[in-house]
C-alpha atoms as a PDB file:
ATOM      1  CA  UNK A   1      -9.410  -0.907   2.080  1.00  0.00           C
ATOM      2  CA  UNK A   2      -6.299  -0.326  -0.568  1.00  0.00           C
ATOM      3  CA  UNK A   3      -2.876   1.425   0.506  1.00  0.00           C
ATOM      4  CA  UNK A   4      -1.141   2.641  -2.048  1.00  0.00           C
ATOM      5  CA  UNK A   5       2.409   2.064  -1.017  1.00  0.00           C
ATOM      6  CA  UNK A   6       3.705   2.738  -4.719  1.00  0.00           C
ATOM      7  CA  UNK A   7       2.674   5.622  -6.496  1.00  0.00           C
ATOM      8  CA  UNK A   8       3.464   3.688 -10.269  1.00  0.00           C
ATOM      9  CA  UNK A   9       3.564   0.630 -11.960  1.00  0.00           C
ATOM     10  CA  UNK A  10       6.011  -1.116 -13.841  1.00  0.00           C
ATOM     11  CA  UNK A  11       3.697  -2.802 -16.664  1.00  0.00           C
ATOM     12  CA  UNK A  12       0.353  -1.804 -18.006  1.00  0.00           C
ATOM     13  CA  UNK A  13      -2.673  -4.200 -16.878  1.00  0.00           C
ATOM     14  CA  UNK A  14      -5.420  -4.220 -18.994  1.00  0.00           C
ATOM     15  CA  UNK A  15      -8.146  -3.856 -16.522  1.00  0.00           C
ATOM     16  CA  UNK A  16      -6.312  -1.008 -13.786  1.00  0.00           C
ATOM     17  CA  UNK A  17      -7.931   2.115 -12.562  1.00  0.00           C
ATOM     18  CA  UNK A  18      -4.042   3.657 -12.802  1.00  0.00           C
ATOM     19  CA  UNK A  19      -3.132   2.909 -16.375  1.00  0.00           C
ATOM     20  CA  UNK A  20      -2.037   6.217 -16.697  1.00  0.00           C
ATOM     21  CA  UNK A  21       0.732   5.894 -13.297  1.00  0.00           C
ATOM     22  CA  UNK A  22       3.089   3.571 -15.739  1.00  0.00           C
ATOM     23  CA  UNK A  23       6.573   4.033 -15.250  1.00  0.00           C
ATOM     24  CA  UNK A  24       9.604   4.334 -12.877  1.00  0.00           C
ATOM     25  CA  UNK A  25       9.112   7.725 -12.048  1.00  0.00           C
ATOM     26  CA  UNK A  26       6.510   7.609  -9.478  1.00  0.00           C
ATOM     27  CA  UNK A  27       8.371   6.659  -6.465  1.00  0.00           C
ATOM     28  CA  UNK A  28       6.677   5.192  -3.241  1.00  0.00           C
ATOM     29  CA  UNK A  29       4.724   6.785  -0.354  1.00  0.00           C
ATOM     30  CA  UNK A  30       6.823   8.723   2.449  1.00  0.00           C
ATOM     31  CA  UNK A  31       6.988   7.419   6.134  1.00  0.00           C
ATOM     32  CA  UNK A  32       4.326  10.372   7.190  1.00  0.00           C
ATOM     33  CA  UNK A  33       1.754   9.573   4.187  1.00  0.00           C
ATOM     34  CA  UNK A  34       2.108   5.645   5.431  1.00  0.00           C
ATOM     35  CA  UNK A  35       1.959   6.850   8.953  1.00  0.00           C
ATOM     36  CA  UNK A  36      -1.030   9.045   7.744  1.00  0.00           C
ATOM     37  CA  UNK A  37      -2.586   5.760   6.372  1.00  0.00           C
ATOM     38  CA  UNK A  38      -1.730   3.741   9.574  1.00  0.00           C
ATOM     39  CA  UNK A  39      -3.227   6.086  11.758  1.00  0.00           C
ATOM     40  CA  UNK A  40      -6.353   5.881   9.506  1.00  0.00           C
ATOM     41  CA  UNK A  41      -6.295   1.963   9.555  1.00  0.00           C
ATOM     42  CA  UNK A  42      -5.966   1.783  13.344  1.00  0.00           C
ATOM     43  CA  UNK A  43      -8.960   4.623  13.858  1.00  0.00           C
ATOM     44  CA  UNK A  44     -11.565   3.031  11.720  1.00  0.00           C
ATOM     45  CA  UNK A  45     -12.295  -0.544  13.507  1.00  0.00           C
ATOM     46  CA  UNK A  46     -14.498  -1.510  10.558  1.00  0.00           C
ATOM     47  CA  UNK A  47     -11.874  -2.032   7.927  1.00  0.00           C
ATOM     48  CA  UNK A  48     -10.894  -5.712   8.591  1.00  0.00           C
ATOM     49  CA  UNK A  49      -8.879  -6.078   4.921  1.00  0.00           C
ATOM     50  CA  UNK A  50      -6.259  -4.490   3.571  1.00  0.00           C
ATOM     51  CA  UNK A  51      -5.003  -4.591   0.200  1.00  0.00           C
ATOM     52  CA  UNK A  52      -1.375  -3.517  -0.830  1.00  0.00           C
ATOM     53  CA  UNK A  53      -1.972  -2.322  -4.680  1.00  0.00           C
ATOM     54  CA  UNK A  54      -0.938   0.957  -6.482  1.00  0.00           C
ATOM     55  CA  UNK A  55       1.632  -1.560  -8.652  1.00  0.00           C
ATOM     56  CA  UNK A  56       3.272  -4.507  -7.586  1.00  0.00           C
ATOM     57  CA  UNK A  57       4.244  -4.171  -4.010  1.00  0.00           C
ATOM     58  CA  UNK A  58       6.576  -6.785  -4.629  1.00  0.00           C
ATOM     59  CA  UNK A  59       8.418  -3.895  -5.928  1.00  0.00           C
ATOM     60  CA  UNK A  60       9.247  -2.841  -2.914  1.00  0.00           C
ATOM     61  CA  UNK A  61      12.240  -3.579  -0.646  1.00  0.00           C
ATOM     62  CA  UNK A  62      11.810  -6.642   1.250  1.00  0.00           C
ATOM     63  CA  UNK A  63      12.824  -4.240   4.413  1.00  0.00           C
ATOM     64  CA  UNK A  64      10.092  -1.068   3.642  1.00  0.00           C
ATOM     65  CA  UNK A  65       7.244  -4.511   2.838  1.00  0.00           C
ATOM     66  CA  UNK A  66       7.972  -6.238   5.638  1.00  0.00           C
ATOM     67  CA  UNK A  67       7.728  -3.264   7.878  1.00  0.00           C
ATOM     68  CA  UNK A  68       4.190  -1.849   6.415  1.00  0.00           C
ATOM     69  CA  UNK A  69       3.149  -5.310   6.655  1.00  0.00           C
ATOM     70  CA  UNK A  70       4.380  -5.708  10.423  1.00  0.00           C
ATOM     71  CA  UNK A  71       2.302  -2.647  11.113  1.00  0.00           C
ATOM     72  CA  UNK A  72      -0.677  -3.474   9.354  1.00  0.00           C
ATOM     73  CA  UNK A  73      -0.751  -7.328  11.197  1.00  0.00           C
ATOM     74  CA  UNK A  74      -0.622  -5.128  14.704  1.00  0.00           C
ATOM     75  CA  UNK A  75      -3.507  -3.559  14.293  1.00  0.00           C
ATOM     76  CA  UNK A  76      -6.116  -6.159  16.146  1.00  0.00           C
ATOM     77  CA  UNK A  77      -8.678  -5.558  13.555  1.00  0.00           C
ATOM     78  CA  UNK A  78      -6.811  -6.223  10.384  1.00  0.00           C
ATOM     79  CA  UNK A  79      -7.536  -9.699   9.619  1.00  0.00           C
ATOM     80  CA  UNK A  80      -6.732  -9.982   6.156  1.00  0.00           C
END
């Protein structure tokens, strides 16, 4: 599965689905959308992978990544 933790990107890639999300104005997903996807994540046992994408999560503060990827590594299922 993808989240989506920023809604643009700060370069254009030549083969992305979001070419058209370029730019510093898209800001990043609030704590209820991510709780929103977390709640998803931990209700649907079959998704075993998830990618960070939407732009480079790298992006983000090393705070806000390490806590969506704290939450992500608790869910049991979540292997990758």
């Amino acid at each position: 599965a993808l989240l989506k933790p920023l809604l643009a990107c700060p370069v254009y890639c030549r083969f992305c689905f979001r070419r058209e999300a370029v730019g510093a104005d898209g800001g990043v997903l609030t704590e209820a959308e991510l709780e929103a996807a977390f709640a998803w994540f931990a209700a649907t046992p079959a998704v075993r992978e998830v990618i960070l994408t939407g732009g480079d999560p790298l992006m983000l503060s090393p705070r806000r990544l390490e806590a969506i990827l704290a939450r992500l590594a608790a869910l049991p299922q979540i292997e990758l």
